[in-house]
N, C-alpha and C. Protein backbone atom coordinates (compact mmCIF):
# COMPACT_ATOMS: atom_id res chain seq x y z
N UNK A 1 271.14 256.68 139.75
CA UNK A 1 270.37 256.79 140.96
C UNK A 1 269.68 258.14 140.96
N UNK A 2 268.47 258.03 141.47
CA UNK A 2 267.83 259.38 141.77
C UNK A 2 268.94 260.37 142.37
N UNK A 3 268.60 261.69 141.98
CA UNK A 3 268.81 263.30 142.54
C UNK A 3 269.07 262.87 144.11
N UNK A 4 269.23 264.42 144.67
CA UNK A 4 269.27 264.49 146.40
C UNK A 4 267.74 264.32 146.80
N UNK A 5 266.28 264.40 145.93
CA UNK A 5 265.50 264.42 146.72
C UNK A 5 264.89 262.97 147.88
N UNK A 6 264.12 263.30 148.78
CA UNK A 6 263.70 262.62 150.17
C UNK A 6 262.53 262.52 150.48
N UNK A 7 261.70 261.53 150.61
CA UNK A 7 260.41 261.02 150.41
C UNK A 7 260.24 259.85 151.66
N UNK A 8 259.31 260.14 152.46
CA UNK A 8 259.15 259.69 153.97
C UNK A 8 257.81 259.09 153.62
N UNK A 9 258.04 257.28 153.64
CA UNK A 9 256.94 256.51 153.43
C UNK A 9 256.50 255.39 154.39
N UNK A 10 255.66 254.96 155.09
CA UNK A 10 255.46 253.29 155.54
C UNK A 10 255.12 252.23 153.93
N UNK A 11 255.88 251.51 154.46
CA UNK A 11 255.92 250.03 153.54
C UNK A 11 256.46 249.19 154.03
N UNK A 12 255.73 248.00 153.73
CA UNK A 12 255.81 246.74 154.37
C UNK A 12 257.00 246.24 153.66
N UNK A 13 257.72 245.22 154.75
CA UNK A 13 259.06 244.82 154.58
C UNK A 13 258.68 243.08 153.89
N UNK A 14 258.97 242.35 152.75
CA UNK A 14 258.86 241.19 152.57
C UNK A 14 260.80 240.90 152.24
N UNK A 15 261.28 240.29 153.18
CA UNK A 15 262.73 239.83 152.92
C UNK A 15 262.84 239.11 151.93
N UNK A 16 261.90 238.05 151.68
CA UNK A 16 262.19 237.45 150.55
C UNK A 16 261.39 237.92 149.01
N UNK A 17 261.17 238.91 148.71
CA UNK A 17 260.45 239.35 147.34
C UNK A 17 262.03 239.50 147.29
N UNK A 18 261.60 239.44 145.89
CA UNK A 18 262.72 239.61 144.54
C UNK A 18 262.58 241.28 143.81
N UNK A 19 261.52 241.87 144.72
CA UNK A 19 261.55 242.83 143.92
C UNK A 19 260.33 243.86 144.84
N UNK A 20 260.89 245.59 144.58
CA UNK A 20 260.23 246.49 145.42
C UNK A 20 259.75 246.79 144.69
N UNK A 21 257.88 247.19 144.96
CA UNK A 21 257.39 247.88 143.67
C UNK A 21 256.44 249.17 144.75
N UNK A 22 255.88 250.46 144.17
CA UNK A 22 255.62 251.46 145.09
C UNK A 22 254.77 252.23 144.02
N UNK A 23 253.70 252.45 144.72
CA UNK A 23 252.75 253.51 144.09
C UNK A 23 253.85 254.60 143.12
N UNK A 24 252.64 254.94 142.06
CA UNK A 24 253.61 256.06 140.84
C UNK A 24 253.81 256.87 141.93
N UNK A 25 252.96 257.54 142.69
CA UNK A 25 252.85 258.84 143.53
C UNK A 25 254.27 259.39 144.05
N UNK A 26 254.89 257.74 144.52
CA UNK A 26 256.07 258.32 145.32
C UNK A 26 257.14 258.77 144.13
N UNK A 27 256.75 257.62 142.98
CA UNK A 27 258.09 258.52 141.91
C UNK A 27 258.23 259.77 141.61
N UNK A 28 256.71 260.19 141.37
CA UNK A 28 256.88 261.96 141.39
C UNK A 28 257.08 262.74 142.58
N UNK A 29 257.17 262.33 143.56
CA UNK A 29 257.33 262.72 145.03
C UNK A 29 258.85 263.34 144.48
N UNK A 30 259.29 262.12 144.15
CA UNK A 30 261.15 262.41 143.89
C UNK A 30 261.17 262.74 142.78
N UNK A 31 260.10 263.22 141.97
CA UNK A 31 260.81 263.93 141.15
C UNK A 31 261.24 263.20 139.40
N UNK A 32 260.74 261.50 139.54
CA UNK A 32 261.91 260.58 138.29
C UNK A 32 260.54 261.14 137.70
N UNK A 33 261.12 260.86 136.33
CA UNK A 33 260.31 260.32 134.97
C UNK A 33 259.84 258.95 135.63
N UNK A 34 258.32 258.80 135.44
CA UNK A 34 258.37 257.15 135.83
C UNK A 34 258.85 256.68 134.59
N UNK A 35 258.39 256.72 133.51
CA UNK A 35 258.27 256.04 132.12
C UNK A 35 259.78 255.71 131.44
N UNK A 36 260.71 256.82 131.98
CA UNK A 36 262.08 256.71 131.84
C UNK A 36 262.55 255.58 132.25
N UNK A 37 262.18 255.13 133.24
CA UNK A 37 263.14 253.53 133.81
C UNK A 37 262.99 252.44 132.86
N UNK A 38 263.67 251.30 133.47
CA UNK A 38 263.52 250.05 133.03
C UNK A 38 262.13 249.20 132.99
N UNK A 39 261.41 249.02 132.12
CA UNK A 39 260.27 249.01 132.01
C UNK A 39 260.35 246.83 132.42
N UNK A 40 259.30 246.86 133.04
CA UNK A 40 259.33 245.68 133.57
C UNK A 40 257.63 245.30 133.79
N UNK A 41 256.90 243.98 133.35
CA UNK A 41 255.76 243.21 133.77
C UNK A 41 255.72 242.48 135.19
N UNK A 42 254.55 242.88 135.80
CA UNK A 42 254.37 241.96 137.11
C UNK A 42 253.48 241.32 136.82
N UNK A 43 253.43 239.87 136.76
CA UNK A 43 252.04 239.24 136.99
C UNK A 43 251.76 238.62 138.35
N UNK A 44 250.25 238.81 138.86
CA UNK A 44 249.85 238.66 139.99
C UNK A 44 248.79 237.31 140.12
N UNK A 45 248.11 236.98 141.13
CA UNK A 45 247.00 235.99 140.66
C UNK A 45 245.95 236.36 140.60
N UNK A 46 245.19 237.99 140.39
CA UNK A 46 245.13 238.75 140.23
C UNK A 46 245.14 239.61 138.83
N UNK A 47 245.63 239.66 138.23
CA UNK A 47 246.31 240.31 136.63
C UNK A 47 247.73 240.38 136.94
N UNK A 48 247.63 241.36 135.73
CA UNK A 48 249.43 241.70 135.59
C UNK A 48 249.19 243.53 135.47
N UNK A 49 250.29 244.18 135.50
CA UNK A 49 250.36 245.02 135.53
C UNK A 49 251.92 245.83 135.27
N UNK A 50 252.07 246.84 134.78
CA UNK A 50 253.33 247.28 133.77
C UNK A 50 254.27 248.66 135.14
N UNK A 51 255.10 248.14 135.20
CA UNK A 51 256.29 249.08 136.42
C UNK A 51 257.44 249.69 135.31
N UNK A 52 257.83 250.22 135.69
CA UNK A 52 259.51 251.18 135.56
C UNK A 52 260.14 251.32 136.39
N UNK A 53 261.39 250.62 136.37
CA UNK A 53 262.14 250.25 137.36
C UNK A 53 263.32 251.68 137.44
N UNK A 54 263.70 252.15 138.76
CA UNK A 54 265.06 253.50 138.83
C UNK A 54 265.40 252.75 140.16
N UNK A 55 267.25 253.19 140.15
CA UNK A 55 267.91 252.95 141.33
C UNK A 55 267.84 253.96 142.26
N UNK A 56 267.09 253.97 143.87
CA UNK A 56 266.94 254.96 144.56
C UNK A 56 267.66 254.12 145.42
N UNK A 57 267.83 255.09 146.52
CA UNK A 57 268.66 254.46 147.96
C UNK A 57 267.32 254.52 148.85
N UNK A 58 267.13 253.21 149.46
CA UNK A 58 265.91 253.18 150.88
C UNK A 58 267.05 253.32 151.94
N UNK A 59 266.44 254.03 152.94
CA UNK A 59 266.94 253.92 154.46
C UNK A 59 266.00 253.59 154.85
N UNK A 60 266.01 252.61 156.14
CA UNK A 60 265.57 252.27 157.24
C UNK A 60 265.97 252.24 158.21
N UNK A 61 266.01 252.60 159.83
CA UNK A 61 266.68 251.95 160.76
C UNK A 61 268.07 252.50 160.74
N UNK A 62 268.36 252.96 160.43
CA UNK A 62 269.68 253.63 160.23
C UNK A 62 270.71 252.98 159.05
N UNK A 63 270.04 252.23 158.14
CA UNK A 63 270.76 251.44 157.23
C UNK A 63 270.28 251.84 155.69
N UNK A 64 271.10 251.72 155.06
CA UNK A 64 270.91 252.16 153.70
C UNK A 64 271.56 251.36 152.23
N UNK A 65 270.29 251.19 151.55
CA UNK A 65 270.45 249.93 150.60
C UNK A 65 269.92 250.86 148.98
N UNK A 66 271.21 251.09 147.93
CA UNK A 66 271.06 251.56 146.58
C UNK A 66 270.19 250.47 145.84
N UNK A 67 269.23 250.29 145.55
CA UNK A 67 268.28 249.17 144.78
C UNK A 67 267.35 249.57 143.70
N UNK A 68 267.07 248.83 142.71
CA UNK A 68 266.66 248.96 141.95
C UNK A 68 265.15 248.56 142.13
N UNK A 69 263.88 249.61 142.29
CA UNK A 69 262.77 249.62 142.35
C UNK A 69 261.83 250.04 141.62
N UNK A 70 260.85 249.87 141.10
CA UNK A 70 259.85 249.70 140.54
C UNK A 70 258.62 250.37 140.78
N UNK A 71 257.94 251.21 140.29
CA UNK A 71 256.86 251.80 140.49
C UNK A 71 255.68 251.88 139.15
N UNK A 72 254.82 251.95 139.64
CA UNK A 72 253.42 251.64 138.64
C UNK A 72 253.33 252.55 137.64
N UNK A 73 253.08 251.84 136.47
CA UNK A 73 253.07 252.89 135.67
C UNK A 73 251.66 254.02 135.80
């Protein structure tokens, strides 16, 4: 899991995606290697496009979920 650092974002909530994906910007916000993670393909209807996945903790609402997310390469 990411370090102690803390990164204050709006993003839209989809309950049912299978998967969080977030501008590179915020990975360097915190600090990861993007390129270091789990490297993973999204295809869209649209194109496709290449993520790196790291386990950060989201809070919301006073609740807090360790997950494995995805950001652009």
């Amino acid at each position: 899991m990411a370090g102690n650092r803390e990164v204050s974002l709006l993003a839209k909530v989809d309950t049912g995606a299978l998967s969080c994906i977030f501008q590179r910007e915020h990975a360097e916000a915190l600090e990861l290697d993007v390129e270091s993670g789990e490297p993973q393909r999204f295809v869209t209807a649209t194109g496709a496009f290449a993520t790196y996945g790291h386990t950060v903790r989201l809070s919301s609402c006073d609740f807090d979920l360790d997950s494995m997310v995805y950001f652009a390469r």
